[in-house]
C-alpha atoms as a PDB file:
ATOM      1  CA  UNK A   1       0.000   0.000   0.000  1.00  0.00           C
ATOM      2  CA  UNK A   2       2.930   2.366  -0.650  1.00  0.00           C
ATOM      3  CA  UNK A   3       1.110   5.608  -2.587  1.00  0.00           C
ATOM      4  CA  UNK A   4       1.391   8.910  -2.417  1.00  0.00           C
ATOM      5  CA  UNK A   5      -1.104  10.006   0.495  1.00  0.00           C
ATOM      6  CA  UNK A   6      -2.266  13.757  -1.014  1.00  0.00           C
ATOM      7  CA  UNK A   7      -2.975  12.201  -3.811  1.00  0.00           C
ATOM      8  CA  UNK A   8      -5.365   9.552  -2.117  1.00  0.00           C
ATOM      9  CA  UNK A   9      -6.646  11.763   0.138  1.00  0.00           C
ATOM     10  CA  UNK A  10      -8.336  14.652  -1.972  1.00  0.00           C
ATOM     11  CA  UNK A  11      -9.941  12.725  -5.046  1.00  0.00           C
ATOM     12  CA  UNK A  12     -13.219  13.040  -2.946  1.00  0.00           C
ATOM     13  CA  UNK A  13     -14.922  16.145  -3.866  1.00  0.00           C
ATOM     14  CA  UNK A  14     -18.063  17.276  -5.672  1.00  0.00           C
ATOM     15  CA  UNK A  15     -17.460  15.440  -8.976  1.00  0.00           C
ATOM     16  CA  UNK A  16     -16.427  12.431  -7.475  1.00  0.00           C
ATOM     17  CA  UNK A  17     -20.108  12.406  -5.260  1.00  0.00           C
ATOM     18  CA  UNK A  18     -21.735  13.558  -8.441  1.00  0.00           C
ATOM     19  CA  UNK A  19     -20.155  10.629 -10.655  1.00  0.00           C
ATOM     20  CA  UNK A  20     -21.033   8.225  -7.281  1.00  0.00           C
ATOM     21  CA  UNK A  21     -24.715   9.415  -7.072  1.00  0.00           C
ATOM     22  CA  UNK A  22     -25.265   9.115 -10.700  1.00  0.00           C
ATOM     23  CA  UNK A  23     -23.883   5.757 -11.127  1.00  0.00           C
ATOM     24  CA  UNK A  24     -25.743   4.182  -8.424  1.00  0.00           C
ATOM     25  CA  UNK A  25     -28.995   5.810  -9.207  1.00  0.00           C
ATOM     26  CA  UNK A  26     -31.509   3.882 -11.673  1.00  0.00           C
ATOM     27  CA  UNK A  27     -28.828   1.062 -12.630  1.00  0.00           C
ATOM     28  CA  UNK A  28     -30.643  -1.946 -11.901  1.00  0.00           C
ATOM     29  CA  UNK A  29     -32.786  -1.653 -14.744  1.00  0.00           C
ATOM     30  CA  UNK A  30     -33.809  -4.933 -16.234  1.00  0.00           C
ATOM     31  CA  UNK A  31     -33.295  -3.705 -19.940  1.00  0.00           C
ATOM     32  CA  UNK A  32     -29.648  -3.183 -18.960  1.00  0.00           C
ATOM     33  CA  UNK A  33     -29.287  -6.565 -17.465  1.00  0.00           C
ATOM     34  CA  UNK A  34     -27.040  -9.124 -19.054  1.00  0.00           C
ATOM     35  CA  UNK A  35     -27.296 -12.648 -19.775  1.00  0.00           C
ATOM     36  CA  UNK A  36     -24.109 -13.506 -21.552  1.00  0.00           C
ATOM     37  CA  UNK A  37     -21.933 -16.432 -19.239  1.00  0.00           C
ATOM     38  CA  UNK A  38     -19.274 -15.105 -20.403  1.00  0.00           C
ATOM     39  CA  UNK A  39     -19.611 -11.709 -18.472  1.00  0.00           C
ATOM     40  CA  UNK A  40     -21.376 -12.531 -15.597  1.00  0.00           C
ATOM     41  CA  UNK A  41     -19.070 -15.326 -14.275  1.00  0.00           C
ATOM     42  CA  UNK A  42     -15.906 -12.895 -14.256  1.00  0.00           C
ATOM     43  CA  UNK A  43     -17.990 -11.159 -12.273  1.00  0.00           C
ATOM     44  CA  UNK A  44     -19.312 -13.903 -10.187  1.00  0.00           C
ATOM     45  CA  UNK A  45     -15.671 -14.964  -9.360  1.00  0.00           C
ATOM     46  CA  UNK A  46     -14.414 -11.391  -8.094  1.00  0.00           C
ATOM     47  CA  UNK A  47     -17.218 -11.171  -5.580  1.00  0.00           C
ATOM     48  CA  UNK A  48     -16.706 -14.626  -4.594  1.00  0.00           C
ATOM     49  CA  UNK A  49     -12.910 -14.068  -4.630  1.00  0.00           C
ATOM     50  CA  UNK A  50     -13.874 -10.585  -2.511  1.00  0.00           C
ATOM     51  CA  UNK A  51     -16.081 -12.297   0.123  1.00  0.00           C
ATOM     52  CA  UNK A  52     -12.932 -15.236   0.541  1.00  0.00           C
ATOM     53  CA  UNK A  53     -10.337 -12.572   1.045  1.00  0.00           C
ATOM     54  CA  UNK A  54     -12.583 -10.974   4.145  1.00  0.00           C
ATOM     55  CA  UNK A  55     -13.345 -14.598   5.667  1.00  0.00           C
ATOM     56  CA  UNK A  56      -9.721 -15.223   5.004  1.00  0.00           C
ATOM     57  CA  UNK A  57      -9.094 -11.871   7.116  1.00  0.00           C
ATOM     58  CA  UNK A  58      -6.584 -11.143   3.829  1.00  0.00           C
ATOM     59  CA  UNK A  59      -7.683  -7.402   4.189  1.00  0.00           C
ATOM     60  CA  UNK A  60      -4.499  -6.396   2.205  1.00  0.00           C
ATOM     61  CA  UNK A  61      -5.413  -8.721  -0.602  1.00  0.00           C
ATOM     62  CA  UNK A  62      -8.744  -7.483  -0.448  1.00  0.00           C
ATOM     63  CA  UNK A  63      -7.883  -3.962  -0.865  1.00  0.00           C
ATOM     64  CA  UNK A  64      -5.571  -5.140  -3.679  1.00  0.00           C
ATOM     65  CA  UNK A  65      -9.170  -5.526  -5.468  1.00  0.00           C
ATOM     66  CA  UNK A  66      -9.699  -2.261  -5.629  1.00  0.00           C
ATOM     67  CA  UNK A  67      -8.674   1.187  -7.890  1.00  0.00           C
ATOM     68  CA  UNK A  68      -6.959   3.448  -5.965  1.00  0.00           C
ATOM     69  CA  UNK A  69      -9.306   6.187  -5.961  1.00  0.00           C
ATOM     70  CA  UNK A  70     -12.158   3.809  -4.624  1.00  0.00           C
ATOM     71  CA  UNK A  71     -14.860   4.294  -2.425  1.00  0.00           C
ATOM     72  CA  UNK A  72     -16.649   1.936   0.201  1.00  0.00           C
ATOM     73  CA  UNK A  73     -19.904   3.068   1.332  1.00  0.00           C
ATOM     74  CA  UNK A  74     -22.614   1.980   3.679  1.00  0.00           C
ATOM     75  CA  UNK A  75     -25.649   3.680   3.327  1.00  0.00           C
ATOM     76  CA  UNK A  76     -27.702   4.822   6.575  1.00  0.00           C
ATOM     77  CA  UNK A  77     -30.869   5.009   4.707  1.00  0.00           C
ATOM     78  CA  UNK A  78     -33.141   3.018   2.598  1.00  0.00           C
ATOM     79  CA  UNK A  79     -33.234   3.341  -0.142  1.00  0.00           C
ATOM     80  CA  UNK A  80     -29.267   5.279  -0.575  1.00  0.00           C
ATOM     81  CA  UNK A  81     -29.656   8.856  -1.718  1.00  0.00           C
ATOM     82  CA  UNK A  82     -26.625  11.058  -1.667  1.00  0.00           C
ATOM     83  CA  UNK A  83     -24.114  10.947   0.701  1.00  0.00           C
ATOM     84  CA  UNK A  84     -23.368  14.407   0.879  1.00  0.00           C
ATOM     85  CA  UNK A  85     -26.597  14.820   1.901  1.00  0.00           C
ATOM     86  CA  UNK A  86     -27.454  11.472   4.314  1.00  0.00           C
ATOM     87  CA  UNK A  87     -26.374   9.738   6.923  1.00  0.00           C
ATOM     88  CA  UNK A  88     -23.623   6.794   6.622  1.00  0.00           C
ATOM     89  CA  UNK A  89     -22.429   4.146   8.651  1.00  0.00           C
ATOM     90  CA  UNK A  90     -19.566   4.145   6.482  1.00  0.00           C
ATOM     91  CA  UNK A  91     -18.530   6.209   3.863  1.00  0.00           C
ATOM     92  CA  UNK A  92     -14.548   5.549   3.202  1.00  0.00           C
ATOM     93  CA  UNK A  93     -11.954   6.857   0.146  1.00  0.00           C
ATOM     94  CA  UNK A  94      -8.735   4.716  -0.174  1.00  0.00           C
ATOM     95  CA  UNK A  95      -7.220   6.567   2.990  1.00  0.00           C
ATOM     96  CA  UNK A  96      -9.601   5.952   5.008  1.00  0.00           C
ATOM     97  CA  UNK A  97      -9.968   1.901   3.879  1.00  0.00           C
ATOM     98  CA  UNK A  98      -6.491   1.922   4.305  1.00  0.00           C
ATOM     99  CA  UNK A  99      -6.603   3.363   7.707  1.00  0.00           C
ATOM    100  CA  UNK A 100      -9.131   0.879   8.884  1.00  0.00           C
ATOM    101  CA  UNK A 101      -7.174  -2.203   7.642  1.00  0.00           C
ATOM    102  CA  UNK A 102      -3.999  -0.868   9.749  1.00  0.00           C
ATOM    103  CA  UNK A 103      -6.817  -0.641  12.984  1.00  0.00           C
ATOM    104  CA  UNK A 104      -7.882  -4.138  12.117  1.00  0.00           C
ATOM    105  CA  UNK A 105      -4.579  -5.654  11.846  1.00  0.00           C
ATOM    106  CA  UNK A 106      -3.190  -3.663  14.747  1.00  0.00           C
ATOM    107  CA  UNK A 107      -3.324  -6.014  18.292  1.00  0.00           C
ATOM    108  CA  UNK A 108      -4.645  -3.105  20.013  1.00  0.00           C
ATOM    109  CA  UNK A 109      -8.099  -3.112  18.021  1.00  0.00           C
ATOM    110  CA  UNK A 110     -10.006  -4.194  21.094  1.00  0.00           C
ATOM    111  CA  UNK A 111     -12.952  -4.029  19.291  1.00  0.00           C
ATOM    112  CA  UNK A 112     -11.309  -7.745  17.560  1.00  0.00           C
ATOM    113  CA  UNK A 113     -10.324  -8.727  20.650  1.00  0.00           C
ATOM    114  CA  UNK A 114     -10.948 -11.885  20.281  1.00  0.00           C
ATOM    115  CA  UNK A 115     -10.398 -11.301  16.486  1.00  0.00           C
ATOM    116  CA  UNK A 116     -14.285 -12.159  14.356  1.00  0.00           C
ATOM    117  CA  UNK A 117     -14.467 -14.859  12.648  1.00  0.00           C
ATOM    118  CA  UNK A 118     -17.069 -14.532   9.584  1.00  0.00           C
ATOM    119  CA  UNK A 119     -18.478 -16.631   7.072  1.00  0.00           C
ATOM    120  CA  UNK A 120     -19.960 -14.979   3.818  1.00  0.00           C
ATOM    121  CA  UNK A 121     -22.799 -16.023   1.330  1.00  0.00           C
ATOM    122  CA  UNK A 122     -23.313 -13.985  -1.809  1.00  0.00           C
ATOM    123  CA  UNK A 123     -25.861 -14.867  -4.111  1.00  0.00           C
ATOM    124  CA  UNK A 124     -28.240 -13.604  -6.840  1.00  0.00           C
ATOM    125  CA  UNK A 125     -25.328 -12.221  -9.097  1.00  0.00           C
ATOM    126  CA  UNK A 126     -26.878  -9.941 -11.570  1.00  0.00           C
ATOM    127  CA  UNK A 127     -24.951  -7.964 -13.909  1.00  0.00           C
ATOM    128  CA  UNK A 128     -26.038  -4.712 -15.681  1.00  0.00           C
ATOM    129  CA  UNK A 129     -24.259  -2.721 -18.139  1.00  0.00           C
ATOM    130  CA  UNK A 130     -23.581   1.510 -18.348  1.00  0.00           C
ATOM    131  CA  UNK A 131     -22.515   3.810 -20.955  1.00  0.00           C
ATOM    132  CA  UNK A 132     -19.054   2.653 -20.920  1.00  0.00           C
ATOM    133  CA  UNK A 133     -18.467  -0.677 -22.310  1.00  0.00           C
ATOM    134  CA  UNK A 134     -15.460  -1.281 -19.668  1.00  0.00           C
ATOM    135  CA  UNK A 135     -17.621  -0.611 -16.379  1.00  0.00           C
ATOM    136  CA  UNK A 136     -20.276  -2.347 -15.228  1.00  0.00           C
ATOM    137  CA  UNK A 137     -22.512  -2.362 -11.912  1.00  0.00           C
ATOM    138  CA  UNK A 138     -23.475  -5.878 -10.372  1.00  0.00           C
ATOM    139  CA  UNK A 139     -26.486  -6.469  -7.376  1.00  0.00           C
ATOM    140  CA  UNK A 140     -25.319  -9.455  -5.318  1.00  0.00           C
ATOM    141  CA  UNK A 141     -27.918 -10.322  -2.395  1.00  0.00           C
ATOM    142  CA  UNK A 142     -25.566 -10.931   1.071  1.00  0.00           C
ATOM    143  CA  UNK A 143     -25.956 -12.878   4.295  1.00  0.00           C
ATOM    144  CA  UNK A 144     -22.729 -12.700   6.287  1.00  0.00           C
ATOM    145  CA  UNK A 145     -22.476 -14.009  10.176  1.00  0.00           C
ATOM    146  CA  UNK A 146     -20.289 -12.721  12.257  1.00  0.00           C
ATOM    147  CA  UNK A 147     -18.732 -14.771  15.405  1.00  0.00           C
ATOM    148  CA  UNK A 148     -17.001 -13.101  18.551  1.00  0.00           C
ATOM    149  CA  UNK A 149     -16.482 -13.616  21.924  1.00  0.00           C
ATOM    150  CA  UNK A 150     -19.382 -16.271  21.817  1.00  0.00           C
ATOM    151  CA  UNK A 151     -21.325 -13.801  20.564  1.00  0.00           C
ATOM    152  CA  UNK A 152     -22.839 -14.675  16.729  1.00  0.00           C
ATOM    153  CA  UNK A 153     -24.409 -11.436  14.561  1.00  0.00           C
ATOM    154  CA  UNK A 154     -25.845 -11.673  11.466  1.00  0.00           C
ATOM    155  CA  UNK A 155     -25.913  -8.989   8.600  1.00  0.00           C
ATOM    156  CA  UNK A 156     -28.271  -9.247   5.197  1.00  0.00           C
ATOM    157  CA  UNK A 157     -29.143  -7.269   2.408  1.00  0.00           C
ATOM    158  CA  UNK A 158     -27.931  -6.375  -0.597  1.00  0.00           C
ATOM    159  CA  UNK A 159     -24.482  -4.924  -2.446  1.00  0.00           C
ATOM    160  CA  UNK A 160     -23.846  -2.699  -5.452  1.00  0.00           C
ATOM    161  CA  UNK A 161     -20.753  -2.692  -6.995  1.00  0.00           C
ATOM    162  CA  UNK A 162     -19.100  -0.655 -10.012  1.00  0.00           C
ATOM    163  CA  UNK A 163     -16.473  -2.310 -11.536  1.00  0.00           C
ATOM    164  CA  UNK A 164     -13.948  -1.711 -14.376  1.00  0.00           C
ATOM    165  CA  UNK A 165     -11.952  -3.628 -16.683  1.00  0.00           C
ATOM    166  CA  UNK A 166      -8.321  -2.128 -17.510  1.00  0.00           C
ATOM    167  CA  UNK A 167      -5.957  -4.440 -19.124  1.00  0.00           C
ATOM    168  CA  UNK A 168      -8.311  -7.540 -18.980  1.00  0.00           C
ATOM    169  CA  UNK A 169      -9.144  -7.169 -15.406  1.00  0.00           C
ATOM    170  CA  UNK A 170     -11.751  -6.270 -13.590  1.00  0.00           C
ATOM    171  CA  UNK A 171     -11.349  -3.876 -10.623  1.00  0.00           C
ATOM    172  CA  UNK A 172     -13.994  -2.796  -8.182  1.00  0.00           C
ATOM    173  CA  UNK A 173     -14.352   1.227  -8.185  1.00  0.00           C
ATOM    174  CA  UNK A 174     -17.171   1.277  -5.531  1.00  0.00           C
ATOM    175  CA  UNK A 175     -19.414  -1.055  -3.403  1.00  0.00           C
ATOM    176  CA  UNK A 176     -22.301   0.279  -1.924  1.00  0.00           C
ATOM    177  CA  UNK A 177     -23.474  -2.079   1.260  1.00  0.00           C
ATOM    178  CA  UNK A 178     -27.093  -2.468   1.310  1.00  0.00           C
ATOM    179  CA  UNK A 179     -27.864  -3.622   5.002  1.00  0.00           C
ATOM    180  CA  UNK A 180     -31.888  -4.627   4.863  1.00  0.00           C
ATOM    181  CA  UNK A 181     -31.461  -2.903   8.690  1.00  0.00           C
ATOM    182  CA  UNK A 182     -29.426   0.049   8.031  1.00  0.00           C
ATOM    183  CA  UNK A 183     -31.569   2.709   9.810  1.00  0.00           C
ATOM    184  CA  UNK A 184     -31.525   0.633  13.136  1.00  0.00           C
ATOM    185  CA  UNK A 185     -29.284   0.205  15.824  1.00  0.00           C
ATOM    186  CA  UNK A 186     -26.200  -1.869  14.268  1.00  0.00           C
ATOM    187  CA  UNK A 187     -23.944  -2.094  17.221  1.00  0.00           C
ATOM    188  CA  UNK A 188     -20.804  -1.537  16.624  1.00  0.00           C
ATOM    189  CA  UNK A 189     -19.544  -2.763  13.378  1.00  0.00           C
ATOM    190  CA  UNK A 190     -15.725  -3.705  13.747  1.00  0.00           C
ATOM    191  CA  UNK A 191     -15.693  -5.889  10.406  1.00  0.00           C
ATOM    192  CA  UNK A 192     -15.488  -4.787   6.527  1.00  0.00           C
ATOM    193  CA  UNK A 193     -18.892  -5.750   5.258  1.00  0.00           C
END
């Protein structure tokens, strides 16, 4: 993760929410959906690949998924407006994903004390194209369960990503975490969804 931290820090301004907002707004549309095997099961096998990496607590090689100037965001209200405008659990630029991962891996994150172990389903893989030929958005459906301390938590609902193929691979720009739950109390969320 060795980059140049002004440059990672201030890609997040008003074009970058615009471009965010607009991308995630009206994108499920079923005329836009594709069918073709040979699209969706790239697809299918970075959000599997994505879901392993967490489980595996590989949060490095899950970052590695990314673009640099990324964005992870968990919406505080259903449906997700615009985050300059509503609530967010989360709402995280490269920095700040970065930051987190250091937290997570650090042994004085007492919130993993003892560390979570988590176990990820993601299902429903439905792929939908834009504009530009080389991104596409994806809605995955999500049940992950969470154990710690004897303690086991369940989270469901539903993720949005926007991915983007450069030099025949696909890299996620943004995922959007859907919790079916989001405008309750969530405790305190100490893993990446």
């Amino acid at each position: 993760m060795q980059q140049d931290p002004s440059r990672i820090s201030y890609y997040v301004g008003d074009d970058f929410y615009q471009s965010l907002v607009d991308s995630f707004k009206d994108w499920h549309d079923e005329e836009r959906q594709i069918t073709d095997p040979s699209i969706i099961f790239p697809c299918q096998i970075l959000l599997e690949k994505e879901a392993r990496l967490l489980d595996q607590n590989r949060l490095d090689d899950w970052l590695n998924l990314y673009i640099p100037e990324c964005v992870y965001w968990v919406p505080a209200t259903a449906p997700a407006g615009d985050p300059r405008e509503e609530i967010a659990v989360c709402f995280d630029d490269r920095r700040r994903l970065e930051d987190r991962i250091y937290r997570l891996k650090n042994e004085f994150s007492w919130s993993q004390q003892p560390r979570s172990r988590t176990a990820r389903l993601v299902n429903n893989v439905t792929v939908f194209s834009t504009e530009n030929k080389n991104v596409l958005m994806i809605y995955t459906t999500f049940l992950i369960t969470e154990f710690q301390a004897g303690d086991k938590r369940t989270y469901t609902g539903w993720y949005g990503h926007k991915i983007r193929s450069k030099n025949n691979q696909w890299d996620i720009v943004a995922k959007q975490v859907n919790l079916i739950d989001c405008d309750q109390n969530l405790r305190n969320l100490s893993i990446i969804l």
